[in-house]
Protein backbone atom coordinates (compact mmCIF):
# COMPACT_ATOMS: atom_id res chain seq x y z
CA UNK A 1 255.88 62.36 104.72
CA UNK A 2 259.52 63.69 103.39
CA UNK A 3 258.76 67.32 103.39
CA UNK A 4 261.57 69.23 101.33
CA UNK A 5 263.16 72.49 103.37
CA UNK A 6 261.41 75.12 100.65
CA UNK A 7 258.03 73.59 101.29
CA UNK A 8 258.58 73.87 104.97
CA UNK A 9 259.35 77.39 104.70
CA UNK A 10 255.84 77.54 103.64
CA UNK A 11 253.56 78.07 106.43
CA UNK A 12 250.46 77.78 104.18
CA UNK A 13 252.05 74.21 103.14
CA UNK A 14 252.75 72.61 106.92
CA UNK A 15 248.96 73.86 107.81
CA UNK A 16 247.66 71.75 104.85
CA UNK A 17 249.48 69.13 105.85
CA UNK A 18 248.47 69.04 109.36
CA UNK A 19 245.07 68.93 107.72
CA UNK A 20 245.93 65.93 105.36
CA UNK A 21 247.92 64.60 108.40
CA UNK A 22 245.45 64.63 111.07
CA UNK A 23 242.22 64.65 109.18
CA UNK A 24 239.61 64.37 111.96
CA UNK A 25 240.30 67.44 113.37
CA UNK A 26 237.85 69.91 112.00
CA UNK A 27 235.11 67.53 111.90
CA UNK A 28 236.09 67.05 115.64
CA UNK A 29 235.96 70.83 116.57
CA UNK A 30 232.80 71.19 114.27
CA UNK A 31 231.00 68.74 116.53
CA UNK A 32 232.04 70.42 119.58
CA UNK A 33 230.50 73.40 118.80
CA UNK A 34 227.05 72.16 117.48
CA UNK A 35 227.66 71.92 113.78
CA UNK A 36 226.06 69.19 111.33
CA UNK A 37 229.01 66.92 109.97
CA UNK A 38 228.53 64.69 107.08
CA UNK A 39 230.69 61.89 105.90
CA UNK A 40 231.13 61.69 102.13
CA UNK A 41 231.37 58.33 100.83
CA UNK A 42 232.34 58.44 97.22
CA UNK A 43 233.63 60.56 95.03
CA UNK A 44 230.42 62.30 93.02
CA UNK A 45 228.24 63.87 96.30
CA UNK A 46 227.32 67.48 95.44
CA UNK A 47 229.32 68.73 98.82
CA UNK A 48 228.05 72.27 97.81
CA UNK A 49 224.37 71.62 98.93
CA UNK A 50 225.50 70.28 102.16
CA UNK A 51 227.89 73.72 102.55
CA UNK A 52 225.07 75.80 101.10
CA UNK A 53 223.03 74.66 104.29
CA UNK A 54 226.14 75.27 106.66
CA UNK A 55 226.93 71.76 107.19
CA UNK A 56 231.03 70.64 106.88
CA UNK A 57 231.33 67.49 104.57
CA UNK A 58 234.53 65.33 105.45
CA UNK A 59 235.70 62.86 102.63
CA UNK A 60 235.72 58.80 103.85
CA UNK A 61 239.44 57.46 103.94
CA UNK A 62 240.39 54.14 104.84
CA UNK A 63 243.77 53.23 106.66
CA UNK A 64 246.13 50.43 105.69
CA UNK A 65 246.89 49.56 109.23
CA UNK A 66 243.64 49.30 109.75
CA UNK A 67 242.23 45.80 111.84
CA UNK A 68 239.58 44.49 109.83
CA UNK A 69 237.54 42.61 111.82
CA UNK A 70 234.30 43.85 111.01
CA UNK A 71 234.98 44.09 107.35
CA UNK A 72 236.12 40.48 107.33
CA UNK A 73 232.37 39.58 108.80
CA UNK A 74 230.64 41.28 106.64
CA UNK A 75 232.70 41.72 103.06
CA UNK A 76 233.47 39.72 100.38
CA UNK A 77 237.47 38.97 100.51
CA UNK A 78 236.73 40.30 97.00
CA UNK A 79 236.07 43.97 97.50
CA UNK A 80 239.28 45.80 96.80
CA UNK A 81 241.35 46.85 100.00
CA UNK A 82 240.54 50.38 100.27
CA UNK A 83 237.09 49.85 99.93
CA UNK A 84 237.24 47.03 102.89
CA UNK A 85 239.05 49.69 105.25
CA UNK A 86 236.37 52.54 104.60
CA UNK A 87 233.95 50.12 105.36
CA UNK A 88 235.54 48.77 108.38
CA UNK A 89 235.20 52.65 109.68
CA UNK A 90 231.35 52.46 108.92
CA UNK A 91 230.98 49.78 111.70
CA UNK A 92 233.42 49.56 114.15
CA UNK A 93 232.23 53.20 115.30
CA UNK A 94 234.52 55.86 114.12
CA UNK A 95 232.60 57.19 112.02
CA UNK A 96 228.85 56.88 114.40
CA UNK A 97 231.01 59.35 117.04
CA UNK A 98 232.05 61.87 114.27
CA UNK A 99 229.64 62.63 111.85
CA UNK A 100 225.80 62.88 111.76
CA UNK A 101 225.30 61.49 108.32
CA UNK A 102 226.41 59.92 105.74
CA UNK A 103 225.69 60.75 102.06
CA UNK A 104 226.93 57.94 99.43
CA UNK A 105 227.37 58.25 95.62
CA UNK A 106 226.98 55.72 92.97
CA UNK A 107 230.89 56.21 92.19
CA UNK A 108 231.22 52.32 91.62
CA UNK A 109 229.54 48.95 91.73
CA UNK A 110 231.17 48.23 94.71
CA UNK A 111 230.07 51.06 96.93
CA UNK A 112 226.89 50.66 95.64
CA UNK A 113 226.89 47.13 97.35
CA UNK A 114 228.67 48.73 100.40
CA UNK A 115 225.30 50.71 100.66
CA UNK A 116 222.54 47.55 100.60
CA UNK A 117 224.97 45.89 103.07
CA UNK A 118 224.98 49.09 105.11
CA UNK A 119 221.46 49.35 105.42
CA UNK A 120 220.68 45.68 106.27
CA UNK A 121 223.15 46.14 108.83
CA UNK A 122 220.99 49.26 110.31
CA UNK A 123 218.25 47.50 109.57
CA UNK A 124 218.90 43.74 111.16
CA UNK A 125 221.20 44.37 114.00
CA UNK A 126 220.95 48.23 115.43
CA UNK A 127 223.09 47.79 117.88
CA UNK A 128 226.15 48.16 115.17
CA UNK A 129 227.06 51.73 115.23
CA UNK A 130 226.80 52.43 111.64
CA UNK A 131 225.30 56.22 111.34
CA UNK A 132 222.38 57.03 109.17
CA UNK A 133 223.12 56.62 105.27
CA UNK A 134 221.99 58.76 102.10
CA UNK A 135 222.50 57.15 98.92
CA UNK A 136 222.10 58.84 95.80
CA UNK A 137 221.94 57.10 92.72
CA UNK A 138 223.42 58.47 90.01
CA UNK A 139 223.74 57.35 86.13
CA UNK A 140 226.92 57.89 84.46
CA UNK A 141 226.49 57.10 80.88
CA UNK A 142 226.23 60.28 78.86
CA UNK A 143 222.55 60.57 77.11
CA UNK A 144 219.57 63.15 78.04
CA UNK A 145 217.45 60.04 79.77
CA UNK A 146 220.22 59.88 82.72
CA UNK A 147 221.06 63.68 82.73
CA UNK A 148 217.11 64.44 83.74
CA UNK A 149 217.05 61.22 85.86
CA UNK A 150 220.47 63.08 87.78
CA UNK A 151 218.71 66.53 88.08
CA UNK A 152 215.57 64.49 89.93
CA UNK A 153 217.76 62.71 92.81
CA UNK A 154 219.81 66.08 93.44
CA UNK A 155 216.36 68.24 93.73
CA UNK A 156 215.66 65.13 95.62
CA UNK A 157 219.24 65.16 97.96
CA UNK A 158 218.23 68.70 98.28
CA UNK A 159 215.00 67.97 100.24
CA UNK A 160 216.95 65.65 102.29
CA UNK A 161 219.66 68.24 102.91
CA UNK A 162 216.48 70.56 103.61
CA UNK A 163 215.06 68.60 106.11
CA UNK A 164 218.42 67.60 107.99
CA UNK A 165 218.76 71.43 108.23
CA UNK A 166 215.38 71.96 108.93
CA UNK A 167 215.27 75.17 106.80
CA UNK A 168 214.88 75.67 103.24
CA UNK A 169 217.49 76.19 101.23
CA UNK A 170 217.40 79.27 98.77
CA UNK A 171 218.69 79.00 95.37
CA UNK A 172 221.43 81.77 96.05
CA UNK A 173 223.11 79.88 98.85
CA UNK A 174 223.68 77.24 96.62
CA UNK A 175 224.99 79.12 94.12
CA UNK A 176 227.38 81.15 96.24
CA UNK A 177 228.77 77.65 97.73
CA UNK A 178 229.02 76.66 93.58
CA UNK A 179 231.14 79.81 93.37
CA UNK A 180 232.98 79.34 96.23
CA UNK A 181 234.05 75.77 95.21
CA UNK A 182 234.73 76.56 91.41
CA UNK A 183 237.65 79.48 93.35
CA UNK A 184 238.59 76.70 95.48
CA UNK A 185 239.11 73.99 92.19
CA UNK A 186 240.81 76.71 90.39
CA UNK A 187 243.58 77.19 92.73
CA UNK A 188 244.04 73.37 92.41
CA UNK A 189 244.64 73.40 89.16
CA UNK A 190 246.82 75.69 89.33
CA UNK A 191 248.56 74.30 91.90
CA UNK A 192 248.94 71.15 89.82
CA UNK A 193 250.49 73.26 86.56
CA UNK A 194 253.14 74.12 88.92
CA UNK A 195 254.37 70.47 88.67
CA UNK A 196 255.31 70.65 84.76
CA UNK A 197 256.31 73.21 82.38
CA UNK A 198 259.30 75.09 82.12
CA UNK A 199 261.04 75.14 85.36
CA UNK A 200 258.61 73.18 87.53
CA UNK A 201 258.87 73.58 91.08
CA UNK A 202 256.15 70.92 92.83
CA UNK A 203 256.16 67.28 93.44
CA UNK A 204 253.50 65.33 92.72
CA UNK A 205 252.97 64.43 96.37
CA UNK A 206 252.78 68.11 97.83
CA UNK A 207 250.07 68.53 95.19
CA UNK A 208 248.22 65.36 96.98
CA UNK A 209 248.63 67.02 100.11
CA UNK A 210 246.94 70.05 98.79
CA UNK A 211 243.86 68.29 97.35
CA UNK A 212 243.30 65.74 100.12
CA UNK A 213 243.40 68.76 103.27
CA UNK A 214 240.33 70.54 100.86
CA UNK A 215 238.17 66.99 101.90
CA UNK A 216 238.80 67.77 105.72
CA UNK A 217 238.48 71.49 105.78
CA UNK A 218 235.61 74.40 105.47
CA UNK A 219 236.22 75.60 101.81
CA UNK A 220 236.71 79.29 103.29
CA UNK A 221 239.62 78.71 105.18
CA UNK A 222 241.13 75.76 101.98
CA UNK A 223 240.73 78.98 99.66
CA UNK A 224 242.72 81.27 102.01
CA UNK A 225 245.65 78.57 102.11
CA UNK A 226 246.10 78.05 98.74
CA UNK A 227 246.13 81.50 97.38
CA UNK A 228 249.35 81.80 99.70
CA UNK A 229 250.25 78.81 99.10
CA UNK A 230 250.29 79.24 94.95
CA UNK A 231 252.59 82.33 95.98
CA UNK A 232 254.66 80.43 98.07
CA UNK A 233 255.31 77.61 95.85
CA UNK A 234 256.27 79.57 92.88
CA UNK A 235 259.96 80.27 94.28
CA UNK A 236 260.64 76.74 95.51
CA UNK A 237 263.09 74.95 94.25
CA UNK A 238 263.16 73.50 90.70
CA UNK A 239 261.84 69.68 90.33
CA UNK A 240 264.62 68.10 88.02
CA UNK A 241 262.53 64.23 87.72
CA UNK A 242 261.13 62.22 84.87
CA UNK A 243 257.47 63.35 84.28
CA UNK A 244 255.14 60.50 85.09
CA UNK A 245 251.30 60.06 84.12
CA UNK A 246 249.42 58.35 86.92
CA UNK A 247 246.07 56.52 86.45
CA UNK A 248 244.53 52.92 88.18
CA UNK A 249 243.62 52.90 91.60
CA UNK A 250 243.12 56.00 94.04
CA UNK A 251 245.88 57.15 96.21
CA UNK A 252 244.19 57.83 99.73
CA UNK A 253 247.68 58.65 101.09
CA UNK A 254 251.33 60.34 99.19
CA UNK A 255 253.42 56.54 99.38
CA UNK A 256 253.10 56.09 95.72
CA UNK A 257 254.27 58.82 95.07
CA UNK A 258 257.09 59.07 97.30
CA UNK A 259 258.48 56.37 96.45
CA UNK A 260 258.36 57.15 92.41
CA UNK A 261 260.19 60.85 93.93
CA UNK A 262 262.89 58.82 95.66
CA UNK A 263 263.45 57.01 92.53
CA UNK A 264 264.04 59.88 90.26
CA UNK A 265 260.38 60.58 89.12
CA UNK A 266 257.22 62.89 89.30
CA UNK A 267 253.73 62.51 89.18
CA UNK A 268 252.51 65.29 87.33
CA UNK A 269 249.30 64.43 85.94
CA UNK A 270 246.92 61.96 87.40
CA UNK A 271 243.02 61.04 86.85
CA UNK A 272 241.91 59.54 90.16
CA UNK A 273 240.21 60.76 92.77
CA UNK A 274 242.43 62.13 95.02
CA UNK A 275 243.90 64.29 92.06
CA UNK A 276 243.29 66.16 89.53
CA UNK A 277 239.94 64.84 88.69
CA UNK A 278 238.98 65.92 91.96
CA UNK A 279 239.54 69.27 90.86
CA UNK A 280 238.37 68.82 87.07
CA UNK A 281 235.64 71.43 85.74
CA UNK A 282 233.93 74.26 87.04
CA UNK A 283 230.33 74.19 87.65
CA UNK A 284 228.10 76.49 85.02
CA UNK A 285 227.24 79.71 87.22
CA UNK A 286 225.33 80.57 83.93
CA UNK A 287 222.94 77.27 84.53
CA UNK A 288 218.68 78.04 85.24
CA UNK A 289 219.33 75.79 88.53
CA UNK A 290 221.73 75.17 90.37
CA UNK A 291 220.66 71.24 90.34
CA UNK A 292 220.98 71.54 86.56
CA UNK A 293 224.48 72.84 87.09
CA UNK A 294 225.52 70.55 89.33
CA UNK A 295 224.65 67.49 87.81
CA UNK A 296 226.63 68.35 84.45
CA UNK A 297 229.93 69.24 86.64
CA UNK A 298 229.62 65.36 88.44
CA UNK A 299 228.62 63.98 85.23
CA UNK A 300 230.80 65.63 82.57
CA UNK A 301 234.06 65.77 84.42
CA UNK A 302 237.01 63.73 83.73
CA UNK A 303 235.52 60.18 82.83
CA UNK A 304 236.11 57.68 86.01
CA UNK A 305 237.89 54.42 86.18
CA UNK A 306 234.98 52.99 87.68
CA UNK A 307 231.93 53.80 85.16
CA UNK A 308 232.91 55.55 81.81
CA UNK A 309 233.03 53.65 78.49
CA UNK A 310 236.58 52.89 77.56
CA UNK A 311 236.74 54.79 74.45
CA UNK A 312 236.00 57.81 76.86
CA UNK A 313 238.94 56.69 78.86
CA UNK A 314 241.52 56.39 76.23
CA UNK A 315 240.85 59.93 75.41
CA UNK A 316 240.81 61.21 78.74
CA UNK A 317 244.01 59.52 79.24
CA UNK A 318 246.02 60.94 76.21
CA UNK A 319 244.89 64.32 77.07
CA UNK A 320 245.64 64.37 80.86
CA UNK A 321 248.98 62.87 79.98
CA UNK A 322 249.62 65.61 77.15
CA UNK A 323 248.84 68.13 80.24
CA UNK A 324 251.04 67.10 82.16
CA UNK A 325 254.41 66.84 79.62
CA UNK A 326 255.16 63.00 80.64
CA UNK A 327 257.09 60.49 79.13
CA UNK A 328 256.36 57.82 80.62
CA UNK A 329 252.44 56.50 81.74
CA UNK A 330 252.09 53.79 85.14
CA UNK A 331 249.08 52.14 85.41
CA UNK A 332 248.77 50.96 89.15
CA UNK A 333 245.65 49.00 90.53
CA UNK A 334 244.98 47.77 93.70
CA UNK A 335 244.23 43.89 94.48
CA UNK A 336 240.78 42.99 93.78
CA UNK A 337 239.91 46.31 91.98
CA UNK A 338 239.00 44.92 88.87
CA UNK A 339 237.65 48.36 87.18
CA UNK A 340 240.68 49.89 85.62
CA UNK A 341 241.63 46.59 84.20
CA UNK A 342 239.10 47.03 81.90
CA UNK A 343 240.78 50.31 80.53
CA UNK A 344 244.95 49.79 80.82
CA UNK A 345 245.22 47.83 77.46
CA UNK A 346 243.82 50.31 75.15
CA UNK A 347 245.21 53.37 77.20
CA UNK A 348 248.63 51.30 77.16
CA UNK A 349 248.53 51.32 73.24
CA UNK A 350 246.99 55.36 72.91
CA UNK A 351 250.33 56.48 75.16
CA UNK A 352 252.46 54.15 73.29
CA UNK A 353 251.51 55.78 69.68
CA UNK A 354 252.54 58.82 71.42
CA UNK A 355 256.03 57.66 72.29
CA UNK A 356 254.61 57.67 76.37
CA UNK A 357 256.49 54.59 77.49
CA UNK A 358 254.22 52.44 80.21
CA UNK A 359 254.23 50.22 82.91
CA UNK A 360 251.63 48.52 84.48
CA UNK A 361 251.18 47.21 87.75
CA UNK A 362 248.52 45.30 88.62
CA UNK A 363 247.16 43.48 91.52
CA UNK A 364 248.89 45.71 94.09
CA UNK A 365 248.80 45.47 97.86
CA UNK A 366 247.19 48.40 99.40
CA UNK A 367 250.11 48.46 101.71
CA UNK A 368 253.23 50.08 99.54
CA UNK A 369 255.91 48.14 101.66
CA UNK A 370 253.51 44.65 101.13
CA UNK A 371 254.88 45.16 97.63
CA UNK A 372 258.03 43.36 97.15
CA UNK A 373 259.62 44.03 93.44
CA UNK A 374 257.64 47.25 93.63
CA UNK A 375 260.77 49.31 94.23
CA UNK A 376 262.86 47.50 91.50
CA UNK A 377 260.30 47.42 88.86
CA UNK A 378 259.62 51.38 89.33
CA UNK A 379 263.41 52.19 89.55
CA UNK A 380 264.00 50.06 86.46
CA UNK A 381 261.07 51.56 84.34
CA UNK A 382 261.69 55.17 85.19
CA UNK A 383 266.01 54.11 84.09
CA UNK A 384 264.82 52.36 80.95
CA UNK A 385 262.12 51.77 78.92
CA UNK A 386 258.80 49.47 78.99
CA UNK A 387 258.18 46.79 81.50
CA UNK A 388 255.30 44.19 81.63
């Protein structure tokens, strides 16, 4: 990554990106010294009952260099590409030597599947280092049936937490780790506002780096970081770019986004998981459980490409645009990822009655550089106007 001479400056900034850079390393020192480790495979796992019992959850992340051998055995050529490099991690034994665990979310259809084929796997040939798997099925559609059906399988997850520990877990851990997390989100977001208003002073991919280190890290020490850090940034020097809203596919890594920077552009509002919604909504403090609480953060938060009702979408997309003062919207989806397709044409038409021109890019390599008009299409929208 292109690190600009006032974020080097920064010490708080080059440790969170030695984090985002080199993200096995606390899970690595964790093990050393005896500590539970959990892999978190999807983006809606309560990490704060795995902190509460003193365990260090470490986000999955794929690689686009990856060899996908196993993947190729097992996977559909259908599943998009980041989900086929996670996956590839799950069995060729990176994961079995690094974590103890690992706790999945019903985030999307297609990790959902990843799970069943997971488990036959464990099940039908154990000599495939895939490490024990916790799946937690969640409902995402917004009615009091699912929310009580959610508050069951986290009182459940908490049992299994429980017993992993082999401890109880009191309802004041949890709620301190809740707290803990809500300080943490807080400083994201306002790490984020730092990439708009009026004289904005951080790129959208320094506020990646930011948000991805906190899915490596102990929460304690991500806190301490970003306090400085929001200190720090706050005399660096003024972003002069076009303001860009971001939605589609994940970003697991900043070449997106440096390549809309070198182009004259900023991401400064974004809804995928590796963003802002990763930092969306506190949890209730004010809740009778913490389960209760919880559940309403994962389920109410910004609505997700992958299982909210489009209407939900559209309005979560003209608001997170508004946020972030852009003029102009890209939709960008990965190959295979059919999800957000759903969504673009109505969120297309929303930012266009609000003057938001758009661009949408669709069926994109996960590799950045595998993406041959990629560079002229972005350097021609962010110049002029619409582009289909």
């Amino acid at each position: 990554m292109k690190v600009r001479g006032c974020a080097k400056k920064s010490k708080a900034f080059t440790s969170l990106l030695d984090v985002y850079t080199n993200r096995d390393q606390y899970a690595v020192e964790a093990k050393k010294k005896g500590k539970t480790v959990i892999a978190v495979f999807g983006s809606d796992v309560p990490v704060e009952i795995l902190h509460a019992a003193g365990m260090l959850p470490v986000q999955v992340y794929g690689g686009k260099n990856l060899d996908l051998t196993a993947a190729d055995k097992y996977l559909e050529y259908a599943f998009d590409p980041c989900i086929r490099s996670q996956f590839e991690k799950m069995v060729d034994g990176t994961y079995s030597n690094l974590v103890d665990f690992v706790v999945m979310s019903r985030s999307s259809d297609a990790l959902t599947r990843v799970f069943y084929y997971l488990r036959e796997i464990r099940l039908t040939e154990p000599d495939v280092p895939v490490p024990p798997v916790y799946f937690i099925e969640q409902f995402f559609l917004r009615n009091f049936d699912n929310q009580r059906k959610n508050i069951t399988r986290f009182n459940k997850f908490r049992k299994v937490v429980e017993a992993w520990a082999a401890r109880e877990l009191r309802d004041e851990e949890i709620w301190e780790s809740c707290r803990l997390y809500n300080e943490d989100r807080q400083y994201l977001r306002d790490f984020s506002a730092l990439r708009h208003g009026e004289h904005p002073t951080v790129l959208g991919s320094e506020f990646l780096v930011a948000v991805g280190a906190s899915m490596f890290m102990p929460v304690e020490k991500h806190i301490e970081l970003m306090k400085q850090l929001l200190e720090d940034a706050k005399a660096w020097d003024e972003v002069k770019a076009v303001n860009i809203f971001l939605t589609g596919s994940a970003q697991e890594d900043t070449d997106l986004y440096e390549q809309i920077e070198a182009l004259g552009g900023n991401v400064t509002a974004e809804d995928h998981d590796w963003g802002d919604r990763y930092a969306a909504m506190d949890i209730d403090l004010n809740m009778i459980t913490p389960e209760r609480a919880l559940v309403d953060r994962y389920w109410l938060r910004t609505p997700s490409t992958k299982h909210a009702l489009i209407r939900d979408r559209v309005a979560s997309v003209v608001a997170d645009s508004e946020r972030g003062e852009v003029s102009k919207g890209l939709i960008f989806v990965h190959q295979y990822e059919e999800s957000p397709s759903w969504d673009y044409p109505s969120q297309i038409k929303a930012l266009k009655d609000r003057g938001i021109e758009c661009l949408a890019l669709t069926k994109q390599k996960y590799r950045i550089e595998d993406n041959a008009e990629l560079k002229e299409k972005l350097g021609s929208f962010l110049k002029g106007g619409d582009i289909q």
